[in-house]
Protein backbone atom coordinates (compact mmCIF):
# COMPACT_ATOMS: atom_id res chain seq x y z
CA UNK A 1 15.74 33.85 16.91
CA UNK A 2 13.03 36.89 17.78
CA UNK A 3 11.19 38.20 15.36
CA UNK A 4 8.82 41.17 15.17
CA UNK A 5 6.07 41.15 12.39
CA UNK A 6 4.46 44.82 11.91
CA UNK A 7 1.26 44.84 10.18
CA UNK A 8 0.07 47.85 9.07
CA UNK A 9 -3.40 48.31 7.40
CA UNK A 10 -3.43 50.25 4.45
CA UNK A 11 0.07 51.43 5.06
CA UNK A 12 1.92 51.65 1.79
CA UNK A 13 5.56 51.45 1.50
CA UNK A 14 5.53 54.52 -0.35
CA UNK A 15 4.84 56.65 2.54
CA UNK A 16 7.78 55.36 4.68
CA UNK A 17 11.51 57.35 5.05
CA UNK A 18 13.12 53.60 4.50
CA UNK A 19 12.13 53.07 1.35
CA UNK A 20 13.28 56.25 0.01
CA UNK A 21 10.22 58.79 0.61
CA UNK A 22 11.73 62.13 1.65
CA UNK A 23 8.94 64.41 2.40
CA UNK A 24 7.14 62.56 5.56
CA UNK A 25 8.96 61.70 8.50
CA UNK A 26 8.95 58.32 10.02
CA UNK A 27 12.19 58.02 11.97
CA UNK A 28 10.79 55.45 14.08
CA UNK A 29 10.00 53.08 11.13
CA UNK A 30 12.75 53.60 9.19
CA UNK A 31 14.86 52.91 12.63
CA UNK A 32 13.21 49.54 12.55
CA UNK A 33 13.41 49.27 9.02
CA UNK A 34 17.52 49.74 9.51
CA UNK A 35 17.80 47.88 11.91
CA UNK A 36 16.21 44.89 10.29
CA UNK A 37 14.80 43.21 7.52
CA UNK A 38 12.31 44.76 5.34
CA UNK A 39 10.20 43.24 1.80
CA UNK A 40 10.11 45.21 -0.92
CA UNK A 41 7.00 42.97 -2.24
CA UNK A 42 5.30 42.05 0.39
CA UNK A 43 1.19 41.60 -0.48
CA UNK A 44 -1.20 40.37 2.25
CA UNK A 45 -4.75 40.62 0.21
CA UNK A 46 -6.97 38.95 1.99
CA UNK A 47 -8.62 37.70 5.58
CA UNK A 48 -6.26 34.38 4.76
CA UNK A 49 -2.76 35.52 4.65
CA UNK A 50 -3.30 37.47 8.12
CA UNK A 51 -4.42 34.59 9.67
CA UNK A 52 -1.10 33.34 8.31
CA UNK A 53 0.87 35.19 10.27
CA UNK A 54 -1.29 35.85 13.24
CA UNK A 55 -0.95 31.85 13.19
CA UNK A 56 3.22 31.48 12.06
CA UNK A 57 1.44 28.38 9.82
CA UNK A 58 2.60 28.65 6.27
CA UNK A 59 0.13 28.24 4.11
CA UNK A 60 -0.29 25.24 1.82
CA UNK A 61 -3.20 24.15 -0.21
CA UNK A 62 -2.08 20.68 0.61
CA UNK A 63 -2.46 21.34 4.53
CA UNK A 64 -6.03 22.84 3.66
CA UNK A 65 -6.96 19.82 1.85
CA UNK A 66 -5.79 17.73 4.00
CA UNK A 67 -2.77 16.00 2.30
CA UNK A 68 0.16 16.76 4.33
CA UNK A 69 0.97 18.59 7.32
CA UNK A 70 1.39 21.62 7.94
CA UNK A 71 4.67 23.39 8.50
CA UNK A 72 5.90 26.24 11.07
CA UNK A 73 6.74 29.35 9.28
CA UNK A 74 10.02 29.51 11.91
CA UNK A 75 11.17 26.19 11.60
CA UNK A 76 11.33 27.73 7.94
CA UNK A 77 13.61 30.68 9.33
CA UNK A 78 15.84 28.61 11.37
CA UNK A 79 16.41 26.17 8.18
CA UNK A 80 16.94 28.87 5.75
């Protein structure tokens, strides 16, 4: 399994052809959005859940407290 994670800074989801906005065009976005998977509430707030996925480490308050280890965010993918 590839996969391709696109992080955008403040890039909302309103401003994209593949989630129904007509009036700007981004054919090469909503190409990829297509031809893909794409999350319709998808929030990354802070410093911490980029890190997440620079890292492919889910995050777990247990790992950061040091009660279990932690787990691989494709290892996830592959299960689901």
């Amino acid at each position: 399994m590839n996969a391709v994670v696109l992080m955008v800074e403040g890039l909302s989801a309103q401003w994209l052809g593949c989630y129904g906005q007509p009036w700007v065009d981004t054919p090469h976005m909503d190409r990829l959005g297509a031809g893909g998977v794409v999350f319709d509430f998808c929030y990354a707030p802070a410093t911490d859940s980029r890190a997440v996925l620079a890292s492919w480490q889910a995050l777990d308050p247990g790992v950061a407290l040091g009660f279990c280890a932690p787990s691989k965010l494709m290892e996830q993918l592959r299960q689901a």
